[in-house]
C-alpha atoms as a PDB file:
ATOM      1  CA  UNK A   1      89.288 123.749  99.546  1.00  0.00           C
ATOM      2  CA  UNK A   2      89.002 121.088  97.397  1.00  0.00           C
ATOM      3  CA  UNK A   3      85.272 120.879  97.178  1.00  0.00           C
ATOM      4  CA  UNK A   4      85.335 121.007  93.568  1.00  0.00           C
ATOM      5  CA  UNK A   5      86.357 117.346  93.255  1.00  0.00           C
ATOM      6  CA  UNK A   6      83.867 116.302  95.460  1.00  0.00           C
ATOM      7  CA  UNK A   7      81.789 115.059  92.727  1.00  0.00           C
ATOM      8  CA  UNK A   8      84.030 112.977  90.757  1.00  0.00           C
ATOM      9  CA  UNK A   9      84.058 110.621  93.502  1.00  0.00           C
ATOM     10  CA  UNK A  10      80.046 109.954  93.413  1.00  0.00           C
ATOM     11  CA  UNK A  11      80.660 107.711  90.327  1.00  0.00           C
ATOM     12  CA  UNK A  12      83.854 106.444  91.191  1.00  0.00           C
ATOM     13  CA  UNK A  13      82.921 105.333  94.943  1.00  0.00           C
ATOM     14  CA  UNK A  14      81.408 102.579  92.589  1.00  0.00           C
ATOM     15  CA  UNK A  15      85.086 101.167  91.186  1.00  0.00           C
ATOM     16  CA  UNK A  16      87.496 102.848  93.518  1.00  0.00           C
ATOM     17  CA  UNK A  17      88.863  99.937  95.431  1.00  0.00           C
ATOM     18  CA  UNK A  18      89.109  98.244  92.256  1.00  0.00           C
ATOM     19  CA  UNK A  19      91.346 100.744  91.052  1.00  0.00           C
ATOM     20  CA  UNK A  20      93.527 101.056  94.092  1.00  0.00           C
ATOM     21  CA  UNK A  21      93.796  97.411  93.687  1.00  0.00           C
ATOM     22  CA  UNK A  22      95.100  97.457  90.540  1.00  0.00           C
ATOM     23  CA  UNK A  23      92.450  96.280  88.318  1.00  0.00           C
ATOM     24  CA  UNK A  24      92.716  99.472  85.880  1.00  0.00           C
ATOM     25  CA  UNK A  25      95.925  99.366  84.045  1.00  0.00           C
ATOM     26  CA  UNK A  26      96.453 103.347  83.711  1.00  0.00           C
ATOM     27  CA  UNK A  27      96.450 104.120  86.938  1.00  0.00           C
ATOM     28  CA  UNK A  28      98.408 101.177  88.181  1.00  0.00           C
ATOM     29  CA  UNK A  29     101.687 102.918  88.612  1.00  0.00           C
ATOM     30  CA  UNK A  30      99.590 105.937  90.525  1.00  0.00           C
ATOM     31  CA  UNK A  31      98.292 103.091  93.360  1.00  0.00           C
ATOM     32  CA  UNK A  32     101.423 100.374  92.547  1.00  0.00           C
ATOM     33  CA  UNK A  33     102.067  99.214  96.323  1.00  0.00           C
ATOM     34  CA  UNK A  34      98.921 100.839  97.776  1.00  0.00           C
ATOM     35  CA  UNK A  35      98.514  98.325 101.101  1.00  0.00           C
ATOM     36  CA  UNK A  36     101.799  99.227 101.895  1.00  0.00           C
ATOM     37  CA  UNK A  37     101.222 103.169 101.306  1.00  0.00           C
ATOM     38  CA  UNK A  38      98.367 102.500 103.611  1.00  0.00           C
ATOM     39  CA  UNK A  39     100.299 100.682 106.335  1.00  0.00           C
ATOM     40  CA  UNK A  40     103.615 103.338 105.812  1.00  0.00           C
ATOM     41  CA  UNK A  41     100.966 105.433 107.219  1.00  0.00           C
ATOM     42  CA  UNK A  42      99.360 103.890 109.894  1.00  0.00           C
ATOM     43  CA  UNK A  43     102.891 102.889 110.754  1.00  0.00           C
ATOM     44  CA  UNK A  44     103.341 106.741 111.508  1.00  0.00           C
ATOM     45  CA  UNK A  45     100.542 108.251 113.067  1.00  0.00           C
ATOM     46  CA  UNK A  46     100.123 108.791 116.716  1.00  0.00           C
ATOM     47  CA  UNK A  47      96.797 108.605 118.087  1.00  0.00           C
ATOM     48  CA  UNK A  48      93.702 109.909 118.557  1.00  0.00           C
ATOM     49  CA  UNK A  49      94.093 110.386 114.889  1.00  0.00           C
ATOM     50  CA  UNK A  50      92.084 112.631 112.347  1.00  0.00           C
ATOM     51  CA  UNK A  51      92.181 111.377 109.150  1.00  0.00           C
ATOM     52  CA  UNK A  52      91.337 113.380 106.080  1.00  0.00           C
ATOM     53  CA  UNK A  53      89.221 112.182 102.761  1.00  0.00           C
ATOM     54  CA  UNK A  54      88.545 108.476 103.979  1.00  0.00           C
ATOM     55  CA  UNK A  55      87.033 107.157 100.898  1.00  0.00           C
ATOM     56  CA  UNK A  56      86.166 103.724 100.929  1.00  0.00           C
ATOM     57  CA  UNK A  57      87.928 102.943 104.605  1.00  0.00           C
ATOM     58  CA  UNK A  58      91.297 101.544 102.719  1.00  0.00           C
ATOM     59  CA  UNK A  59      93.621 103.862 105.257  1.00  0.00           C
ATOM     60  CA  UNK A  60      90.589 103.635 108.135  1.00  0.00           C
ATOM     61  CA  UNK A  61      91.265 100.093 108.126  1.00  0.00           C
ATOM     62  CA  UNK A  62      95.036  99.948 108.502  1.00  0.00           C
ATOM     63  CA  UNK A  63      94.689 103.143 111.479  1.00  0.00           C
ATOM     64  CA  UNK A  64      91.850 101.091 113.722  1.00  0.00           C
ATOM     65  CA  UNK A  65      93.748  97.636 113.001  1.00  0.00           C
ATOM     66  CA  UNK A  66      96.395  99.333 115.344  1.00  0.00           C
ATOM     67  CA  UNK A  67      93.870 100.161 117.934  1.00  0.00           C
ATOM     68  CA  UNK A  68      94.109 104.226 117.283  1.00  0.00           C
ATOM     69  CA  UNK A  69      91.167 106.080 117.845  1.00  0.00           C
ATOM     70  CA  UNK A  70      89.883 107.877 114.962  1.00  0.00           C
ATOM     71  CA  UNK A  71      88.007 110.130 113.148  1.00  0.00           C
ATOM     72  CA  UNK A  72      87.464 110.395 109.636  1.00  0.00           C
ATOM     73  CA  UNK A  73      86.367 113.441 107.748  1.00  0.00           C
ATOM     74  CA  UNK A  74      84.890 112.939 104.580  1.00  0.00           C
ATOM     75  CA  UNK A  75      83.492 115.836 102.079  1.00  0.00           C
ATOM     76  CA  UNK A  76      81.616 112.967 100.190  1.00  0.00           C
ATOM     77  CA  UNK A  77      78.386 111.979 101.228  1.00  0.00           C
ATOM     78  CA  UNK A  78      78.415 108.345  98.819  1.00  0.00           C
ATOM     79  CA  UNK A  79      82.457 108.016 100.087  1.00  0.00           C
ATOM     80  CA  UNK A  80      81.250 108.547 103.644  1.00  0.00           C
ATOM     81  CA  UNK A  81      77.900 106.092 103.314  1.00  0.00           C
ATOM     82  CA  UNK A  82      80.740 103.599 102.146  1.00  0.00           C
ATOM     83  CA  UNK A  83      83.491 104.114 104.615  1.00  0.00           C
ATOM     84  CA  UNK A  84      80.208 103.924 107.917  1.00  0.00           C
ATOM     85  CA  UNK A  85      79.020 100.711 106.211  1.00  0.00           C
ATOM     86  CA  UNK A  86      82.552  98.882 107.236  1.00  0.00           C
ATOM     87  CA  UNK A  87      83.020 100.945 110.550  1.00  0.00           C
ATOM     88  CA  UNK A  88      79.688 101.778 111.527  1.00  0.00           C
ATOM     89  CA  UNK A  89      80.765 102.772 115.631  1.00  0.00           C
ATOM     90  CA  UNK A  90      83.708 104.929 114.041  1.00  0.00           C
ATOM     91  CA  UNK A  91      83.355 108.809 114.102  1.00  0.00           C
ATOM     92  CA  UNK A  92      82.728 109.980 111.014  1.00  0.00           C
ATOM     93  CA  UNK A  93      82.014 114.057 110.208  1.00  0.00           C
ATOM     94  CA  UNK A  94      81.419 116.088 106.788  1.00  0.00           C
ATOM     95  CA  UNK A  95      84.053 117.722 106.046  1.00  0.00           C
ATOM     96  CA  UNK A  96      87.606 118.803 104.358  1.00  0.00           C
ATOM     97  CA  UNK A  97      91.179 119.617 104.621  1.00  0.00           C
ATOM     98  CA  UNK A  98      90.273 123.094 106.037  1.00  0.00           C
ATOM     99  CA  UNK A  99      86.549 123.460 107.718  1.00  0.00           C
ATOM    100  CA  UNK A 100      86.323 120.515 110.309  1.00  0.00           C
ATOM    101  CA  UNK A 101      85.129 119.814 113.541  1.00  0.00           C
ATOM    102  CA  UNK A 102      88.208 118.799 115.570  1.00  0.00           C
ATOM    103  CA  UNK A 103      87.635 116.030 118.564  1.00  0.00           C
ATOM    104  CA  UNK A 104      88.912 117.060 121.785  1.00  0.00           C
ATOM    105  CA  UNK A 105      92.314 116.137 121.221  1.00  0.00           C
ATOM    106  CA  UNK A 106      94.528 115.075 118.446  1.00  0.00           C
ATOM    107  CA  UNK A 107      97.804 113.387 118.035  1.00  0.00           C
ATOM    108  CA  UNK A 108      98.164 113.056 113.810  1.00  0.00           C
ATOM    109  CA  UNK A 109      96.393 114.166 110.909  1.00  0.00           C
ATOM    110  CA  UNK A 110      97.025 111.552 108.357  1.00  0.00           C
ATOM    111  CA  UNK A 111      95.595 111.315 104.469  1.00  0.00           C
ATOM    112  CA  UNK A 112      96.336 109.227 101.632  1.00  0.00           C
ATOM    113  CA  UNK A 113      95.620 110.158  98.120  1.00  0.00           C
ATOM    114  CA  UNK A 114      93.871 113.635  98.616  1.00  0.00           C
ATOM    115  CA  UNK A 115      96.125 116.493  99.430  1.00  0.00           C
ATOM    116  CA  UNK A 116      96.694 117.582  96.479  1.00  0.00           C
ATOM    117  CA  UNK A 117      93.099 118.450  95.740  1.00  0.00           C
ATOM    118  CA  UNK A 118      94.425 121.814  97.617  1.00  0.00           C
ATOM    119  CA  UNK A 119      96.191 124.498  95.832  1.00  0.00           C
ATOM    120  CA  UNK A 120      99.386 125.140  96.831  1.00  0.00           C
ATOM    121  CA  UNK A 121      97.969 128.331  98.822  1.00  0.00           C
ATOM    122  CA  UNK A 122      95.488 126.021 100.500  1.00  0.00           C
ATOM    123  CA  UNK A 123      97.874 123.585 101.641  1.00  0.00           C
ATOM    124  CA  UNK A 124      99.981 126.811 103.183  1.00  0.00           C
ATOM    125  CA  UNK A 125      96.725 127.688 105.254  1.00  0.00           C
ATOM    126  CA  UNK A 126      96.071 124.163 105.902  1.00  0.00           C
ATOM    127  CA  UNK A 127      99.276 123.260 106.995  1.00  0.00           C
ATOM    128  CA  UNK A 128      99.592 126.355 109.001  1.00  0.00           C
ATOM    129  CA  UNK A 129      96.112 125.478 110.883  1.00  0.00           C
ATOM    130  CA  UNK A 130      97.577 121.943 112.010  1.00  0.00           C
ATOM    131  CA  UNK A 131     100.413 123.633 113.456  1.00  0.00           C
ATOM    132  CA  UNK A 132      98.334 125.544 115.451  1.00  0.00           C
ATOM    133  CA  UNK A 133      96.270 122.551 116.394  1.00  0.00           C
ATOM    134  CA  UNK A 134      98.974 120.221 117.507  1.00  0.00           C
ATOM    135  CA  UNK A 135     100.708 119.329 120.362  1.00  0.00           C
ATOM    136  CA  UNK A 136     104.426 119.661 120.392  1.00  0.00           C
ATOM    137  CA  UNK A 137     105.722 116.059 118.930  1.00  0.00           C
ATOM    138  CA  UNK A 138     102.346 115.912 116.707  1.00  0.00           C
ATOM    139  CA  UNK A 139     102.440 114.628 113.345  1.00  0.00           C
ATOM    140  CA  UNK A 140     100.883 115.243 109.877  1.00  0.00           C
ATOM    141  CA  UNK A 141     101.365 112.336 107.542  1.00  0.00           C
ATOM    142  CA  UNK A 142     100.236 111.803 104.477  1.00  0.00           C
ATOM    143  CA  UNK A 143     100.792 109.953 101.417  1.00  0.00           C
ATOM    144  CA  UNK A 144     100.150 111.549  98.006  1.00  0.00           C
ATOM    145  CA  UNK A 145     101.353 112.279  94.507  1.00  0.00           C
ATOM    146  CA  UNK A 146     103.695 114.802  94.767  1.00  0.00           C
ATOM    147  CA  UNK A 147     107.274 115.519  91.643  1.00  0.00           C
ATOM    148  CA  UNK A 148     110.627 116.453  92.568  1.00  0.00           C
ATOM    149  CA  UNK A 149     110.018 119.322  90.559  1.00  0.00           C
ATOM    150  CA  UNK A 150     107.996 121.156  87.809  1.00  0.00           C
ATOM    151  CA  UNK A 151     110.000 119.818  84.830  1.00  0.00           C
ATOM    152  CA  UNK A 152     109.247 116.682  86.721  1.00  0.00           C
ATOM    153  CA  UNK A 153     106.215 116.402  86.556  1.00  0.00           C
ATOM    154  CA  UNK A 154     105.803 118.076  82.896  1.00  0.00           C
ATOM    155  CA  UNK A 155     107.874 115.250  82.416  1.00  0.00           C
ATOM    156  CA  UNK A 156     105.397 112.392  83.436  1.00  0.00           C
ATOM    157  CA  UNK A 157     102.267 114.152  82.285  1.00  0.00           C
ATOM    158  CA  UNK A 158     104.629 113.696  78.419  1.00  0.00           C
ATOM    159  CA  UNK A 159     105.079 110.535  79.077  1.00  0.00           C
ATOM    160  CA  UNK A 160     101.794 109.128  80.138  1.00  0.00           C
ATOM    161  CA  UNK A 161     100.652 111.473  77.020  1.00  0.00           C
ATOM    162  CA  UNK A 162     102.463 108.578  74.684  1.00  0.00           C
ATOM    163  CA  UNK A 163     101.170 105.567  76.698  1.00  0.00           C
ATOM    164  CA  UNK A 164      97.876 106.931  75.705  1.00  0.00           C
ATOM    165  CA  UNK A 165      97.034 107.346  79.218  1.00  0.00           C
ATOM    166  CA  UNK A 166      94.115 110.143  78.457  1.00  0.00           C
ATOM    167  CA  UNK A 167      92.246 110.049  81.740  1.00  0.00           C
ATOM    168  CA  UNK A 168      95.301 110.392  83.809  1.00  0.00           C
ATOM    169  CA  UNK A 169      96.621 113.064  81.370  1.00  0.00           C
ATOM    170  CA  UNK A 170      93.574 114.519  82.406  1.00  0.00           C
ATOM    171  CA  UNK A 171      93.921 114.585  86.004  1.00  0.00           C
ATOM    172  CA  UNK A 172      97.662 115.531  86.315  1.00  0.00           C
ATOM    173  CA  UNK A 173      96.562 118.923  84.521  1.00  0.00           C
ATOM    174  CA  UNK A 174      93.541 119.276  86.353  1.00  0.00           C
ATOM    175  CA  UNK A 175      94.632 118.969  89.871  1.00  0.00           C
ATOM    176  CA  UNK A 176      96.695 120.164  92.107  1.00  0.00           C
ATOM    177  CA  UNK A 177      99.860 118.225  91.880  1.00  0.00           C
ATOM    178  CA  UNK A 178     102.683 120.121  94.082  1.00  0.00           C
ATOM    179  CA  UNK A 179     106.632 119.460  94.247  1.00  0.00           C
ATOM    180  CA  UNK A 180     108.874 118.571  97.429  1.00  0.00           C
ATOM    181  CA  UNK A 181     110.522 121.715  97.417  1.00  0.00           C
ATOM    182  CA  UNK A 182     106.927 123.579  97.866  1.00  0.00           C
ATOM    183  CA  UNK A 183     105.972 121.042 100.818  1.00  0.00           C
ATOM    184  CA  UNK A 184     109.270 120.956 102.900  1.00  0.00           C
ATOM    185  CA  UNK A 185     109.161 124.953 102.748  1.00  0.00           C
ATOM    186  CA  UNK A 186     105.579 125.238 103.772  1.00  0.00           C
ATOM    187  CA  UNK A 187     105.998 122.670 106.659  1.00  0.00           C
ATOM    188  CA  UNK A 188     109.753 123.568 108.032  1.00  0.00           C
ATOM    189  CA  UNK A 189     107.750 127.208 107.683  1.00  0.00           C
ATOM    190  CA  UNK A 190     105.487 126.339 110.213  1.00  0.00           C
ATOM    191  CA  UNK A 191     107.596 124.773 112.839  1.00  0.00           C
ATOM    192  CA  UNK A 192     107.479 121.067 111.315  1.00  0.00           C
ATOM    193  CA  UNK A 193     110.471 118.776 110.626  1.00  0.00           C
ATOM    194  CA  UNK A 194     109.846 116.686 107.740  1.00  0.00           C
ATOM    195  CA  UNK A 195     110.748 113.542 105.777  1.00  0.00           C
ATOM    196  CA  UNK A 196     109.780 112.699 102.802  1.00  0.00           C
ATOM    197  CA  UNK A 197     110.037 108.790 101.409  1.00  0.00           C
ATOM    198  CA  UNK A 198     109.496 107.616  97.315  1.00  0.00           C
ATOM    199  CA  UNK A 199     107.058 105.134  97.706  1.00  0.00           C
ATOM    200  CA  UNK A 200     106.107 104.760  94.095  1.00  0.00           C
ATOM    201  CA  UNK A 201     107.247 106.553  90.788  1.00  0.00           C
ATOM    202  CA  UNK A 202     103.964 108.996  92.390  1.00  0.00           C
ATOM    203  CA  UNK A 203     103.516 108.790  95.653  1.00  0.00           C
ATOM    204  CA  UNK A 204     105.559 109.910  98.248  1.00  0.00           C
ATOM    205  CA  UNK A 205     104.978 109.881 102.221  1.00  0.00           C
ATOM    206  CA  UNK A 206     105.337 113.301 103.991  1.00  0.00           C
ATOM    207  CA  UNK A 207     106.412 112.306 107.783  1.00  0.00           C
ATOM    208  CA  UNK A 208     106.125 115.838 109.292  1.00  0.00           C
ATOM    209  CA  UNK A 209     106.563 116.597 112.932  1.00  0.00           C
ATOM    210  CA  UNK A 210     105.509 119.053 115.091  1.00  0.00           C
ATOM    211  CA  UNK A 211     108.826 120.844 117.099  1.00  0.00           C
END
């Protein structure tokens, strides 16, 4: 369910929004454009909004600037402790992708750079549990690395291999890095329409909605 990452994230809570802003040069392609992968997504979401892996608050920010109501689920206790410290009356809950307490209603689930801490069977179940969830007309939106295809993405991990890149080598082999063709079958599978818009050489926005 993801959970295995969890960890990673109690030393990088420490640098993360320096990252994201592009202060470390090999992953600036990875978060090139990141306020406006953030606002693509607020731009999308209908509230009361659940929002998945908040991190730091970078996506929390853009989603209560609008005046949606939301909750963030966090599986990180130092990510959550960081996200509470900037919205302290915002609902906050431990959790992940799959085991979370769901408020009494919900319009979107939104996330930006975490899905793909899910295998590609988790994301099936996951996906298939938001159908179930939402209303007709309700979205799931998120923003994430995601290849046009296997050779794709082989591709990149090559290249980054001869920029010297070792750390992101690293964590395109390690993770769970999935392909359009895998996502629009596992949404249009259960009962979603989806779009899907390049938002950087990595990152793509999934627009998915309910029928």
């Amino acid at each position: 369910m993801g959970r295995e990452f969890v960890e990673i994230f109690d030393e990088w809570v420490h640098t993360y929004d320096a990252s994201v802003g592009g202060e470390d040069p090999e992953y600036a392609a990875v978060f090139e454009n990141y306020k406006d992968i953030l606002e693509a997504v607020a731009k999308k979401a209908v509230s009361p909004v659940v929002e998945f892996g908040t991190g730091t608050g970078n996506l929390t920010a853009a989603l209560l600037s609008r005046g949606f109501h939301v909750t963030g689920i966090e599986p990180n206790a130092a990510m959550r402790q960081a996200t509470e410290s900037k919205f302290p009356q915002m609902t906050l809950l431990d959790g992940d992708f799959l085991e979370f307490d769901l408020p009494e209603s919900v319009g979107s689930f939104v996330s930006s750079y975490a899905f793909h801490h899910l295998t590609d069977k988790e994301k099936e179940q996951a996906i298939k549990l938001y159908a179930s969830l939402l209303p007709s007309g309700g979205k799931v939106v998120f923003a994430d690395t995601v290849f046009e295809s296997e050779e794709a993405k082989q591709g990149r991990i090559v290249y980054e291999e001869g920029e010297g890149h070792k750390n992101l080598v690293e964590d395109l082999k390690r993770e769970y890095y999935t392909t359009l063709p895998v996502l629009e079958g596992l949404f249009q599978q259960n009962g979603f329409d989806v779009n899907f818009t390049r938002l950087n050489d990595y990152v793509f926005l999934m627009d998915a909605t309910k029928r």
